[in-house]
PDB file of N, CA and C in Angstrom:
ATOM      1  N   UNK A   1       1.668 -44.680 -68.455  1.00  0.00           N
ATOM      2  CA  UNK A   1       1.664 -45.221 -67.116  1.00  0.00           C
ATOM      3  C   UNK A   1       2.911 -46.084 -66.909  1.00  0.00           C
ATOM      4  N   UNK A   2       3.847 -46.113 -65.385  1.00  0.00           N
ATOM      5  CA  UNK A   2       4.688 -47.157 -65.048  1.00  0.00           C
ATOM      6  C   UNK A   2       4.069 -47.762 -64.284  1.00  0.00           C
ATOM      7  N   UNK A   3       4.169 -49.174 -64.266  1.00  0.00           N
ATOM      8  CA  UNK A   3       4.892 -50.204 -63.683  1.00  0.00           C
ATOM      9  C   UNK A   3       5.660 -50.503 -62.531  1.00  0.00           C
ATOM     10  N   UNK A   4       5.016 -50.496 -61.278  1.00  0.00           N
ATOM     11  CA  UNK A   4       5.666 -50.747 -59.666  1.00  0.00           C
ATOM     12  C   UNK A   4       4.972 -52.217 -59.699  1.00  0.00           C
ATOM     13  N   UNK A   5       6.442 -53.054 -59.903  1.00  0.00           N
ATOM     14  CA  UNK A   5       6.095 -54.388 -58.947  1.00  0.00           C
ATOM     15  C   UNK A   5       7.021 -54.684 -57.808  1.00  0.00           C
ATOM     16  N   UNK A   6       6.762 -55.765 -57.299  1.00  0.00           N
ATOM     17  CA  UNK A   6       7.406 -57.004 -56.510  1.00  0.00           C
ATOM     18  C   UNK A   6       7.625 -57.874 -56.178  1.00  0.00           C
ATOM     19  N   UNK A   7       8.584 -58.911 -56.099  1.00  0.00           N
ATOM     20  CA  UNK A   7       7.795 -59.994 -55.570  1.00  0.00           C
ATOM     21  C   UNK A   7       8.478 -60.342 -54.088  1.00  0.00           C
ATOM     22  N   UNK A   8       7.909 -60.400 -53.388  1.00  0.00           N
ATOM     23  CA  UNK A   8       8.636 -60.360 -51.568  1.00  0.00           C
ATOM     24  C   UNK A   8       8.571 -61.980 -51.282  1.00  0.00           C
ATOM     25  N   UNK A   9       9.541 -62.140 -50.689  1.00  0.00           N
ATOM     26  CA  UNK A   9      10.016 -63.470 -50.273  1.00  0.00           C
ATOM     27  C   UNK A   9       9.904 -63.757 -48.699  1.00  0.00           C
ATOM     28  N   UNK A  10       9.481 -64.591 -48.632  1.00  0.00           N
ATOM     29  CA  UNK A  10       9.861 -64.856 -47.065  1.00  0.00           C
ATOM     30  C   UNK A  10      11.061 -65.607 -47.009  1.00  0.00           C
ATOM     31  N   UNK A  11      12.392 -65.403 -46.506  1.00  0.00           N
ATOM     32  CA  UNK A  11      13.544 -66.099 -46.326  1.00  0.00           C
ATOM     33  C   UNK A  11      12.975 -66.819 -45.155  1.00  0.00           C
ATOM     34  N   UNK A  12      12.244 -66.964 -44.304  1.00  0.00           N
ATOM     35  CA  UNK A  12      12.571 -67.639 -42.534  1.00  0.00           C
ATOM     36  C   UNK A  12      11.571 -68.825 -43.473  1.00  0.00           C
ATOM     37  N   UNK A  13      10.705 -68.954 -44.295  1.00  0.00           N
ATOM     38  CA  UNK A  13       9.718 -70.076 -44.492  1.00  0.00           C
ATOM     39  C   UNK A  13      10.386 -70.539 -45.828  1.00  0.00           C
ATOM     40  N   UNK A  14      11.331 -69.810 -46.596  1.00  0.00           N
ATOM     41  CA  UNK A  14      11.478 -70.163 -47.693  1.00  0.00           C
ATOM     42  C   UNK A  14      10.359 -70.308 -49.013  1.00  0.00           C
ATOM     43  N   UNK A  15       9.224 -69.192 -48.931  1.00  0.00           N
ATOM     44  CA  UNK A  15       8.158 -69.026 -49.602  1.00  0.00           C
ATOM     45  C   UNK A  15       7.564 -68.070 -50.157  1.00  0.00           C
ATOM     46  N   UNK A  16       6.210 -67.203 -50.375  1.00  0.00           N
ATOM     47  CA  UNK A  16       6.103 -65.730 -50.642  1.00  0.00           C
ATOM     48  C   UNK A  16       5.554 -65.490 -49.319  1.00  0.00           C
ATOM     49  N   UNK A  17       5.610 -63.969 -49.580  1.00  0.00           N
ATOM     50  CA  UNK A  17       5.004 -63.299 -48.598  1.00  0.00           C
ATOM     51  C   UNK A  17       3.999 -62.806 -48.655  1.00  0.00           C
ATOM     52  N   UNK A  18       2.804 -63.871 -48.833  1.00  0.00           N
ATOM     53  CA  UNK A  18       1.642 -63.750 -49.486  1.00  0.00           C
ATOM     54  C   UNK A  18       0.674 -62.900 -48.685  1.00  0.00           C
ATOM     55  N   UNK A  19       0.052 -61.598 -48.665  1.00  0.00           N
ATOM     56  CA  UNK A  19      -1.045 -60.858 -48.127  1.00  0.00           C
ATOM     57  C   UNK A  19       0.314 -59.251 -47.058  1.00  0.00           C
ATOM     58  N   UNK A  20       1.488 -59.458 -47.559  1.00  0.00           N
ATOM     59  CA  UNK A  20       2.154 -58.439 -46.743  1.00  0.00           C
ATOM     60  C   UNK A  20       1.378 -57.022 -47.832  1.00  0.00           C
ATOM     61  N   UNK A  21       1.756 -55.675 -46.735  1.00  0.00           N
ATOM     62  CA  UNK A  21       0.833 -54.429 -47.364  1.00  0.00           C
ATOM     63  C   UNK A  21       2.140 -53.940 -47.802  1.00  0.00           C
ATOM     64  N   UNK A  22       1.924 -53.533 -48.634  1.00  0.00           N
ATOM     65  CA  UNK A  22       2.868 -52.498 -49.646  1.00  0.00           C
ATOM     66  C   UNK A  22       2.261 -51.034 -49.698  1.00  0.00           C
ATOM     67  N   UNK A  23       3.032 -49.580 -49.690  1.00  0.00           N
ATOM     68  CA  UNK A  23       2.485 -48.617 -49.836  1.00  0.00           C
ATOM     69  C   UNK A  23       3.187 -48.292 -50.856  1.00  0.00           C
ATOM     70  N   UNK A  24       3.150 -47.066 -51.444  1.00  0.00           N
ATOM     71  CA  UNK A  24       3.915 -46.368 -52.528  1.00  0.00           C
ATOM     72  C   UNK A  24       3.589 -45.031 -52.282  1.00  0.00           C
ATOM     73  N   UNK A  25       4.571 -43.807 -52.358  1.00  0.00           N
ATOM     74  CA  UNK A  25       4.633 -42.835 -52.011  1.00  0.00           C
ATOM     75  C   UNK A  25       5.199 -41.781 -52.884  1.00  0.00           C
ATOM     76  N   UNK A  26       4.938 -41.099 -53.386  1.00  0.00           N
ATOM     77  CA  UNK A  26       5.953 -40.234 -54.241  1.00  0.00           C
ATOM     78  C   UNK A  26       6.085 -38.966 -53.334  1.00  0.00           C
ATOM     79  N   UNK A  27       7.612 -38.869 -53.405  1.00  0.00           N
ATOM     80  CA  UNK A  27       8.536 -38.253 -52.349  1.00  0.00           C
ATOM     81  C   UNK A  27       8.510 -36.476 -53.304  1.00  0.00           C
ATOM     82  N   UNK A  28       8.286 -35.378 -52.476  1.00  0.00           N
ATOM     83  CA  UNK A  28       8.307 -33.900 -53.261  1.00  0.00           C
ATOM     84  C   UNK A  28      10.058 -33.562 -52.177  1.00  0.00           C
ATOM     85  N   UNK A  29      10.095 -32.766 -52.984  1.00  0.00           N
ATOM     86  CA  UNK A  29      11.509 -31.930 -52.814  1.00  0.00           C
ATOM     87  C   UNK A  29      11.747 -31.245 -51.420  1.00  0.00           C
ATOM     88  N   UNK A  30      10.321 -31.378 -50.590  1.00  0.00           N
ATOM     89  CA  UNK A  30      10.438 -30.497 -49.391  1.00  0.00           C
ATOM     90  C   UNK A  30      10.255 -31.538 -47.757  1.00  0.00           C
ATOM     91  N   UNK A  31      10.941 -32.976 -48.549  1.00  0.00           N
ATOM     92  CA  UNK A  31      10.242 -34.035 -47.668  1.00  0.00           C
ATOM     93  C   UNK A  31       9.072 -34.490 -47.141  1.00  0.00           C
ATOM     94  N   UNK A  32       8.066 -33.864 -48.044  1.00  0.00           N
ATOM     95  CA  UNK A  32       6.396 -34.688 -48.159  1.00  0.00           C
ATOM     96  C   UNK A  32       6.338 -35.568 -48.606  1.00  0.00           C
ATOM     97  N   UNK A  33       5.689 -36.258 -48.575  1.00  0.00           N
ATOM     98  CA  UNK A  33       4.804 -37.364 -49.454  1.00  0.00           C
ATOM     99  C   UNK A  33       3.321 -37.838 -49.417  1.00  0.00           C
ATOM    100  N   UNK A  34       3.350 -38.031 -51.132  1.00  0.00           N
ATOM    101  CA  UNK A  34       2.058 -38.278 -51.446  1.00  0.00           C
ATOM    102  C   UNK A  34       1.767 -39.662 -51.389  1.00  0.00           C
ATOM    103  N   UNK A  35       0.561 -40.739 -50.936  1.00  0.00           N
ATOM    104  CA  UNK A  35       0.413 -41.549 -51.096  1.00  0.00           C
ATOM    105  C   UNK A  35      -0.186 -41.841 -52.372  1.00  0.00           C
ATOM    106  N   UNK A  36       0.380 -42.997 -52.958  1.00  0.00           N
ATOM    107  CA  UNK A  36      -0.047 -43.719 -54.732  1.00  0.00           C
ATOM    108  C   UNK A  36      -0.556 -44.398 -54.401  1.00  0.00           C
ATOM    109  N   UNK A  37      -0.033 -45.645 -53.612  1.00  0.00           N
ATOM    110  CA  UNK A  37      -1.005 -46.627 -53.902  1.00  0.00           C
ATOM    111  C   UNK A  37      -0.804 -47.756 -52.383  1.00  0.00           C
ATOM    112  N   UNK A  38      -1.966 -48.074 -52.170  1.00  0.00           N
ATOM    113  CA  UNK A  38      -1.861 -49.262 -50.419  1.00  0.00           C
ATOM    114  C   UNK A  38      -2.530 -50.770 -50.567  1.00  0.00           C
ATOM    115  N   UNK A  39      -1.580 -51.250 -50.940  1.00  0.00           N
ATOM    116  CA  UNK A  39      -1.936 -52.906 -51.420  1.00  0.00           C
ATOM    117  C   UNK A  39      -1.686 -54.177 -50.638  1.00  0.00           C
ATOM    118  N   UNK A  40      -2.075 -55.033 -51.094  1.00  0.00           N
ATOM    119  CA  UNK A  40      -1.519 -56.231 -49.968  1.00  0.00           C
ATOM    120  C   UNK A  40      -1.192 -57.462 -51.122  1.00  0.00           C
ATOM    121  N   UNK A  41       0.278 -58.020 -50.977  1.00  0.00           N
ATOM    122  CA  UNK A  41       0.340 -58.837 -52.128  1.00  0.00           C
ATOM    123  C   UNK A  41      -0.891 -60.179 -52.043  1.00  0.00           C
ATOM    124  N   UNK A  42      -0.681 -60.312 -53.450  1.00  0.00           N
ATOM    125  CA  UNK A  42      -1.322 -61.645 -53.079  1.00  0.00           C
ATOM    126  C   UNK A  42      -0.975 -62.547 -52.711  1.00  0.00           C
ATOM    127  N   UNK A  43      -1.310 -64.082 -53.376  1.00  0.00           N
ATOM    128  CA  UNK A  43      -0.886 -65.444 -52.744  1.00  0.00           C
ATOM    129  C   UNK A  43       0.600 -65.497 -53.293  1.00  0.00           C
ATOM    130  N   UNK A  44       0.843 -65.371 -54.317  1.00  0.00           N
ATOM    131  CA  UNK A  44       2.356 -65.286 -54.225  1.00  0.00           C
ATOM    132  C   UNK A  44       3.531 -64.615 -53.833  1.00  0.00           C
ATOM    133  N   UNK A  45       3.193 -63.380 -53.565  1.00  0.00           N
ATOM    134  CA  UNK A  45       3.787 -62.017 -52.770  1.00  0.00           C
ATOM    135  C   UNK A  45       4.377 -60.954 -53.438  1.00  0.00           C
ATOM    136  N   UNK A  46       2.961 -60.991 -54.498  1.00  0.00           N
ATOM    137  CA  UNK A  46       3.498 -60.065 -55.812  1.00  0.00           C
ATOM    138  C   UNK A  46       2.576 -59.053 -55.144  1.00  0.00           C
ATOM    139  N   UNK A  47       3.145 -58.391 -56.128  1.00  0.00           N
ATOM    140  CA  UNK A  47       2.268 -56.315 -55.940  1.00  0.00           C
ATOM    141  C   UNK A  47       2.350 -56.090 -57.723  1.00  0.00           C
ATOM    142  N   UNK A  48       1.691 -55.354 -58.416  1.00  0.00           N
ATOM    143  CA  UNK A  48       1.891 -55.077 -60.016  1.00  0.00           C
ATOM    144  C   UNK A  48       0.660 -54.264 -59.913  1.00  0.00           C
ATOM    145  N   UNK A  49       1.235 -52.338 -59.441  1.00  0.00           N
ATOM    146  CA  UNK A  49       0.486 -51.607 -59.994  1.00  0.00           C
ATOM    147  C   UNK A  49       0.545 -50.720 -60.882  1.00  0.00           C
ATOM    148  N   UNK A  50       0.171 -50.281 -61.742  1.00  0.00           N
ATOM    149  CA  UNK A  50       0.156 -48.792 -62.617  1.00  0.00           C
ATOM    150  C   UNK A  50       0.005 -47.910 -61.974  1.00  0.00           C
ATOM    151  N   UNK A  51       1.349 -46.730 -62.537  1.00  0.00           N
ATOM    152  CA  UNK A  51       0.888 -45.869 -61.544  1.00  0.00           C
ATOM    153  C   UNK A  51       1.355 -44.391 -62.625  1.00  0.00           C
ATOM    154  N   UNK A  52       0.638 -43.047 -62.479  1.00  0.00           N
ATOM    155  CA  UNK A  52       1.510 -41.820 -63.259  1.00  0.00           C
ATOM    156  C   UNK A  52       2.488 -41.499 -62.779  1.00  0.00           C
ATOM    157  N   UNK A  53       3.487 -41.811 -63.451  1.00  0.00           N
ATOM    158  CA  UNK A  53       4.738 -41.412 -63.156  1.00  0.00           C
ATOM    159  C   UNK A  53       5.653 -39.930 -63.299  1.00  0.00           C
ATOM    160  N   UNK A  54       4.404 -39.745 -63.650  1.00  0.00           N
ATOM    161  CA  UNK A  54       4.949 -38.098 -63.105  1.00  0.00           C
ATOM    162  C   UNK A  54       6.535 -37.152 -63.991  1.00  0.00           C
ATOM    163  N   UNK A  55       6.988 -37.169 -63.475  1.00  0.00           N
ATOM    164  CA  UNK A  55       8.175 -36.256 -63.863  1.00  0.00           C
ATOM    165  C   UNK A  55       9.326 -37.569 -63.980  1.00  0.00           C
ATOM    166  N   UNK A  56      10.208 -37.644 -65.003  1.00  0.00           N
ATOM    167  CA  UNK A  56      11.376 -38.437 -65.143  1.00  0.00           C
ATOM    168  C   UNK A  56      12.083 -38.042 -64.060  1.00  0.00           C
ATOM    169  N   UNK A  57      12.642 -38.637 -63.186  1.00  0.00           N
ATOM    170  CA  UNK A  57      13.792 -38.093 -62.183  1.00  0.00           C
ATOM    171  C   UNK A  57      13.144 -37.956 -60.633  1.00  0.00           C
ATOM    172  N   UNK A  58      11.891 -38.163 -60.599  1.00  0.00           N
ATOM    173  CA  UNK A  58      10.718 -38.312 -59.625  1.00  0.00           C
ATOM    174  C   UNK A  58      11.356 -39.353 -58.593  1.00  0.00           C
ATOM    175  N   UNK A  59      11.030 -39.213 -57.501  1.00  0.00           N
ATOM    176  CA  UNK A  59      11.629 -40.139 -56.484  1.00  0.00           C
ATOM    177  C   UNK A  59      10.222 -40.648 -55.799  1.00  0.00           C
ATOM    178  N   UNK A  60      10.288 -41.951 -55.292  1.00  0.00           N
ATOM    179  CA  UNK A  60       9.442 -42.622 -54.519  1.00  0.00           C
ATOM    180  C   UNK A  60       9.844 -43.470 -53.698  1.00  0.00           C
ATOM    181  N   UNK A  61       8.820 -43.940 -52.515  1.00  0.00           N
ATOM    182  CA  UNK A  61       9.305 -44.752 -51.630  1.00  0.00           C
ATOM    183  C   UNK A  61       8.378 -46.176 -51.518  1.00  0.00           C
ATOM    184  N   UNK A  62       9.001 -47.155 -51.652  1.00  0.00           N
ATOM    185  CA  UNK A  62       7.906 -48.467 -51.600  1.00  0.00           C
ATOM    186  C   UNK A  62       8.256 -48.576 -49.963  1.00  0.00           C
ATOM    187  N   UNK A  63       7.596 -48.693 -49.032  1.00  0.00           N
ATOM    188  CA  UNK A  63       7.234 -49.381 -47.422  1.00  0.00           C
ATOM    189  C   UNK A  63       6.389 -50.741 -47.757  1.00  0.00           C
ATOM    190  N   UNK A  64       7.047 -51.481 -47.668  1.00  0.00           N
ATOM    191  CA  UNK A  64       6.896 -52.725 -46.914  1.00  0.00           C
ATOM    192  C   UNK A  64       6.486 -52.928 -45.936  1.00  0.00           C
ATOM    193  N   UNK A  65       5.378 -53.325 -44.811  1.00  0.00           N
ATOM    194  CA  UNK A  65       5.346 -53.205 -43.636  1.00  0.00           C
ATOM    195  C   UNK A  65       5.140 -55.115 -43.162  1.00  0.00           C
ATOM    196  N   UNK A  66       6.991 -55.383 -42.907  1.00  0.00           N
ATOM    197  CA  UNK A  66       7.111 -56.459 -42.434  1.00  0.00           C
ATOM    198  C   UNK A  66       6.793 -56.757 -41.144  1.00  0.00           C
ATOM    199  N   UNK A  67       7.048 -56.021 -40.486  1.00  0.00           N
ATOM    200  CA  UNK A  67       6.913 -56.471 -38.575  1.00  0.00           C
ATOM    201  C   UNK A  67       4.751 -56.852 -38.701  1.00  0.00           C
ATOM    202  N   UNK A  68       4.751 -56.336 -39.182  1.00  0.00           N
ATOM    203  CA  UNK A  68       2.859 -56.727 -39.275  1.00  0.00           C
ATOM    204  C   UNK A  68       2.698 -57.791 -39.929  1.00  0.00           C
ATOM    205  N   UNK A  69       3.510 -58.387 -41.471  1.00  0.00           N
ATOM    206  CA  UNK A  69       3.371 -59.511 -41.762  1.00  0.00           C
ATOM    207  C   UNK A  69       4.136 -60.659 -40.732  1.00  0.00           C
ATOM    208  N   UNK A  70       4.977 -60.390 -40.565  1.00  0.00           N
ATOM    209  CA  UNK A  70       6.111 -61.687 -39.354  1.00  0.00           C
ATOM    210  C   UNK A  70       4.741 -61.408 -38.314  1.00  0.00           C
ATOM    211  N   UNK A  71       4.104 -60.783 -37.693  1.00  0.00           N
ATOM    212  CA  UNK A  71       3.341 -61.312 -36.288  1.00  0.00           C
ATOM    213  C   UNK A  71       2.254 -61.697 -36.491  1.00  0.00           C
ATOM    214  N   UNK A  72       1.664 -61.860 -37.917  1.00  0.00           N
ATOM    215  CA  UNK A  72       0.156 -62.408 -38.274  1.00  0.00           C
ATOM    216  C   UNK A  72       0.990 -63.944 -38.719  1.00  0.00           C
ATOM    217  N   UNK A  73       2.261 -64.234 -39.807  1.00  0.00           N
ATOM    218  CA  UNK A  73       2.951 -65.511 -39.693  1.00  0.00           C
ATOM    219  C   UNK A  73       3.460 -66.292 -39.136  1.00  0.00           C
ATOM    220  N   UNK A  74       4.126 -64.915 -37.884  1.00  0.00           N
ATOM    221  CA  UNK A  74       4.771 -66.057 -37.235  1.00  0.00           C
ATOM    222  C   UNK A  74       4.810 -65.457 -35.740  1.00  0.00           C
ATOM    223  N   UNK A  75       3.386 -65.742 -35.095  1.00  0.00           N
ATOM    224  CA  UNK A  75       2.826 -65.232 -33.758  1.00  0.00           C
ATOM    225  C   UNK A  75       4.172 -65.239 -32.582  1.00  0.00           C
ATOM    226  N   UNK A  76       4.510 -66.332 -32.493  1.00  0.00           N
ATOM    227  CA  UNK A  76       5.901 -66.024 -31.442  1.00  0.00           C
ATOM    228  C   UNK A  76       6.715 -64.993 -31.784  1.00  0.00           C
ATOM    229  N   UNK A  77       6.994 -63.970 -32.816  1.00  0.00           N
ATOM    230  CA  UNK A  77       7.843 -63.276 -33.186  1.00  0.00           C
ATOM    231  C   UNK A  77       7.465 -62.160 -32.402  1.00  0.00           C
ATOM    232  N   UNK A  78       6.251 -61.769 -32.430  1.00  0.00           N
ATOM    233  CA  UNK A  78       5.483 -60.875 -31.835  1.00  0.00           C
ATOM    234  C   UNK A  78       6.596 -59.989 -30.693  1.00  0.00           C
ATOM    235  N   UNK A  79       6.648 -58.734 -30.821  1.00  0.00           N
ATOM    236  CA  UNK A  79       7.541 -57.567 -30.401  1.00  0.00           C
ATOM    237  C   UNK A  79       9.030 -57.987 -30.800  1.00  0.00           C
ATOM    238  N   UNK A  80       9.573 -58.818 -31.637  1.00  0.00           N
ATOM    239  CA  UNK A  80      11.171 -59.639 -31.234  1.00  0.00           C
ATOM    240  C   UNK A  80      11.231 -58.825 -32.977  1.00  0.00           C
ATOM    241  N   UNK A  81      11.025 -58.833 -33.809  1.00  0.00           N
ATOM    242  CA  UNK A  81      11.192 -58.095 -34.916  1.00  0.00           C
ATOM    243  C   UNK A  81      11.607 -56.978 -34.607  1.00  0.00           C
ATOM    244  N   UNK A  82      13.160 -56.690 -35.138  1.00  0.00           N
ATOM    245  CA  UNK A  82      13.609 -55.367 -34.905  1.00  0.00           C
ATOM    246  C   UNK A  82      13.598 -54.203 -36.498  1.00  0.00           C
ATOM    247  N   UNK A  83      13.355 -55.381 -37.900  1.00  0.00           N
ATOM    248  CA  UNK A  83      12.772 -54.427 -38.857  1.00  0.00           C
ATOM    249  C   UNK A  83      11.341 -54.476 -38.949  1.00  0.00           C
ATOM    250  N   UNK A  84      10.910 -53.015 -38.681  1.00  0.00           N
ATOM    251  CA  UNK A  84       9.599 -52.649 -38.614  1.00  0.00           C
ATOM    252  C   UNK A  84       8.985 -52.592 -39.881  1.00  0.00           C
ATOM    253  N   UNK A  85       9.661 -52.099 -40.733  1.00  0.00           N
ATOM    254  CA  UNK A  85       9.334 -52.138 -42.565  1.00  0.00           C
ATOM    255  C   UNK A  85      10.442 -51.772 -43.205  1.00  0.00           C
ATOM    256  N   UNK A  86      10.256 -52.177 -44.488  1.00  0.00           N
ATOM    257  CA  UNK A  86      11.345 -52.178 -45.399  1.00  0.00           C
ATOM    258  C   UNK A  86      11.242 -51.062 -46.577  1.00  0.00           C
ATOM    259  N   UNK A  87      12.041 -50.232 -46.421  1.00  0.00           N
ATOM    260  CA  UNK A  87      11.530 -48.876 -47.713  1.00  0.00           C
ATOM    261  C   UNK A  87      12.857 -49.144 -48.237  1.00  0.00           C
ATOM    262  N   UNK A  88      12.325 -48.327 -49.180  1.00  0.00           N
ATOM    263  CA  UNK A  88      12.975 -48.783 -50.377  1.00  0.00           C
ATOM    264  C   UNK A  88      12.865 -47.537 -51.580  1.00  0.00           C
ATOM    265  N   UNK A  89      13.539 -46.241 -51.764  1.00  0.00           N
ATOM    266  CA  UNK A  89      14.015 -45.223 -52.087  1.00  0.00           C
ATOM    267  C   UNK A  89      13.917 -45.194 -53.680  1.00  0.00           C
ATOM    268  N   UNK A  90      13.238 -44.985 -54.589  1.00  0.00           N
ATOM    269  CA  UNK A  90      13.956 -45.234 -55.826  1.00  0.00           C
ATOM    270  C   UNK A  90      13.628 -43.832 -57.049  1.00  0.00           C
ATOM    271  N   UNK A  91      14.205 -43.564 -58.062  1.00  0.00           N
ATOM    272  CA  UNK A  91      13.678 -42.526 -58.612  1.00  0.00           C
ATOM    273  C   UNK A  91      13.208 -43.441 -60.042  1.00  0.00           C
ATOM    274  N   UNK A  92      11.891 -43.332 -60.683  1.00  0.00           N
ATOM    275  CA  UNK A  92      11.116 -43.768 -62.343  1.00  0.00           C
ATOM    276  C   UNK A  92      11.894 -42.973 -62.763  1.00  0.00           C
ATOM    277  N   UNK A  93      12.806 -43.596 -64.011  1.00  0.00           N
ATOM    278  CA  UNK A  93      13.409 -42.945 -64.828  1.00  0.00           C
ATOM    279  C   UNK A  93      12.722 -42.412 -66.178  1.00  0.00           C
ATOM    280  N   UNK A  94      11.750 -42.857 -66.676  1.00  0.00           N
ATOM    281  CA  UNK A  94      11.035 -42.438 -67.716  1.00  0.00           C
ATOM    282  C   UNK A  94       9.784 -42.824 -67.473  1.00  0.00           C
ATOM    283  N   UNK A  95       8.831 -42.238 -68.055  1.00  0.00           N
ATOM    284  CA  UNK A  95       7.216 -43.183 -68.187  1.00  0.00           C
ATOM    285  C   UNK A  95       6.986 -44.130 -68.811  1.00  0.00           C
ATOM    286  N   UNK A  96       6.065 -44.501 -68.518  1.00  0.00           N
ATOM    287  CA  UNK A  96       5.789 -45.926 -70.034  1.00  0.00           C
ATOM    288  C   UNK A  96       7.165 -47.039 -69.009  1.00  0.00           C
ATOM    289  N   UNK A  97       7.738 -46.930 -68.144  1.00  0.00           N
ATOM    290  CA  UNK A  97       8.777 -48.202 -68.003  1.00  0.00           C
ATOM    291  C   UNK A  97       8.127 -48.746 -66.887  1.00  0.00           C
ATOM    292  N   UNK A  98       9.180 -50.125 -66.946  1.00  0.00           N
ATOM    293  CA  UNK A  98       8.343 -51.288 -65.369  1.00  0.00           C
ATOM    294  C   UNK A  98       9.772 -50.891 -64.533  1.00  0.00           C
ATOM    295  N   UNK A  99       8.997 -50.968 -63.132  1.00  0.00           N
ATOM    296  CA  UNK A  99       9.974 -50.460 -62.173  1.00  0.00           C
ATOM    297  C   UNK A  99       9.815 -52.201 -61.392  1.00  0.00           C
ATOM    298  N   UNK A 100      10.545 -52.939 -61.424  1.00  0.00           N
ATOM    299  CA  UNK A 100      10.237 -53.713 -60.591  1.00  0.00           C
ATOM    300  C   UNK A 100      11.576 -54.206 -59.161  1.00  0.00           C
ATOM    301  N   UNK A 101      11.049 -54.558 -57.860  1.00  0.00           N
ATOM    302  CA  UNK A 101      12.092 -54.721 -57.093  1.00  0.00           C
ATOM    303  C   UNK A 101      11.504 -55.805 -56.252  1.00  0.00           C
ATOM    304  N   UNK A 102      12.494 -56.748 -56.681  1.00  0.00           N
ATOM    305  CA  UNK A 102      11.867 -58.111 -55.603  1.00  0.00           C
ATOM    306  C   UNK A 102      12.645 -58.268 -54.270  1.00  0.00           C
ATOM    307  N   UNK A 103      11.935 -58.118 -53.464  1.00  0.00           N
ATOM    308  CA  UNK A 103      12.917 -58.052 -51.936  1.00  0.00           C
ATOM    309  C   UNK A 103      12.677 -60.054 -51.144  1.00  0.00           C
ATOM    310  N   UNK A 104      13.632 -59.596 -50.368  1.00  0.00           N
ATOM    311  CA  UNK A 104      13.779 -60.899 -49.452  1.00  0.00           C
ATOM    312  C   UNK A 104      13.657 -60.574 -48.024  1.00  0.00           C
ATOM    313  N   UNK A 105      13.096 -61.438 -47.264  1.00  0.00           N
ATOM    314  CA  UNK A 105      13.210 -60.227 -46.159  1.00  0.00           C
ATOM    315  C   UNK A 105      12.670 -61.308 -45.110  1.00  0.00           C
ATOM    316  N   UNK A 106      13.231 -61.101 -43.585  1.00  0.00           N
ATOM    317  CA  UNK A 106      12.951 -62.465 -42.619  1.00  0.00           C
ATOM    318  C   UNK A 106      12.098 -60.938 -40.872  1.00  0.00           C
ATOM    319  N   UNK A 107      12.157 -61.242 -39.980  1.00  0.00           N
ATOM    320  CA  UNK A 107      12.194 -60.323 -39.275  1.00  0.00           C
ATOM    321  C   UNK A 107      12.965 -59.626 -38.809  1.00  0.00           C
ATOM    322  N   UNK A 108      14.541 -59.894 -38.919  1.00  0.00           N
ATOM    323  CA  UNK A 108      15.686 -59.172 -38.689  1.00  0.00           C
ATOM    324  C   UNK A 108      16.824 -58.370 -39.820  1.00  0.00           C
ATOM    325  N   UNK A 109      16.533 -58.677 -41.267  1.00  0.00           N
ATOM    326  CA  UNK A 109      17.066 -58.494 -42.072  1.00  0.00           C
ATOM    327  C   UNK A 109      16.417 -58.459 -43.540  1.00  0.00           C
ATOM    328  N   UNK A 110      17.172 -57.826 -44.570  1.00  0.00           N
ATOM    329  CA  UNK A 110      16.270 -57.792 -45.793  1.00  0.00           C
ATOM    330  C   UNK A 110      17.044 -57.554 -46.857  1.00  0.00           C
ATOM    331  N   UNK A 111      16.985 -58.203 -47.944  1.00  0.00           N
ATOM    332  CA  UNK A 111      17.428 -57.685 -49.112  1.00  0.00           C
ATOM    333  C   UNK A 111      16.662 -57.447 -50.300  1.00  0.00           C
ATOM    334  N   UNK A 112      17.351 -56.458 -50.874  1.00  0.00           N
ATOM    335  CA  UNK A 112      16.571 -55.696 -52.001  1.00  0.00           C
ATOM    336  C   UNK A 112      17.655 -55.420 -53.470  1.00  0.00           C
ATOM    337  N   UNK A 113      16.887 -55.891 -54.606  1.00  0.00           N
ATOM    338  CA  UNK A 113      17.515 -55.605 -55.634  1.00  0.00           C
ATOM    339  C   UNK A 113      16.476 -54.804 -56.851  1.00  0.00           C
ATOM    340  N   UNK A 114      17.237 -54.327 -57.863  1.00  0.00           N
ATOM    341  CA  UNK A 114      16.265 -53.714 -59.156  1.00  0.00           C
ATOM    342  C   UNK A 114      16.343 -55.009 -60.278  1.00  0.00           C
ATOM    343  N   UNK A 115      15.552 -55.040 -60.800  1.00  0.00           N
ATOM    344  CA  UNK A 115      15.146 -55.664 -61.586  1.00  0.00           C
ATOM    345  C   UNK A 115      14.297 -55.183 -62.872  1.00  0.00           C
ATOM    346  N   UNK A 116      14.576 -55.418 -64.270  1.00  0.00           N
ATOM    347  CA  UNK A 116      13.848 -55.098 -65.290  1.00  0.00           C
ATOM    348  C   UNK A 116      13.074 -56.138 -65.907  1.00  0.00           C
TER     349      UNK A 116
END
């Protein structure tokens, strides 16, 4: 089994992004996707699931769905968020490894890095 974490930041509060939903998707060759896994971080704005990782070289997509966390946090934002969610493209290079990617992310902007 791998290893999909995160830990999501709120840049506008300077805190986590505690209860945002995370999906996970593994992407097929003909532009389908399968859904893995539909979570909501917890109090700190982590995600840490196991998941079969399938084929080395396998591609997946983590969605973030920020515009739903910014309007339950921060009610005035409500329609003014122009990122709707944050995906995030990546291929598991082997099984058995931790994939982890901690993002930052406000309602207009986001950053994303890999992390081991």
């Amino acid at each position: 089994m791998t290893t999909v974490s995160s830990h999501i930041l709120d840049s506008v509060t300077g805190g986590s992004a505690a209860g945002i939903r995370a999906r996970l998707f593994h992407c097929d060759g003909d532009g389908g996707k399968t859904p893995v896994f539909d979570v909501f971080a917890d109090t700190e704005g982590r995600i840490h699931e196991s998941v079969d990782s399938g084929n080395p070289g396998d591609e997946y997509e983590l969605v973030l769905h920020s515009a739903d966390y910014f309007s339950r946090s921060m009610p005035d934002m409500n329609d003014r968020s122009i990122v709707q969610s944050v995906v995030v493209r990546f291929v598991m290079t082997a099984p058995g490894t931790r994939c982890h990617i901690p993002v930052m992310l406000s309602p207009h902007s986001y950053s994303v890095w890999w992390s081991k």
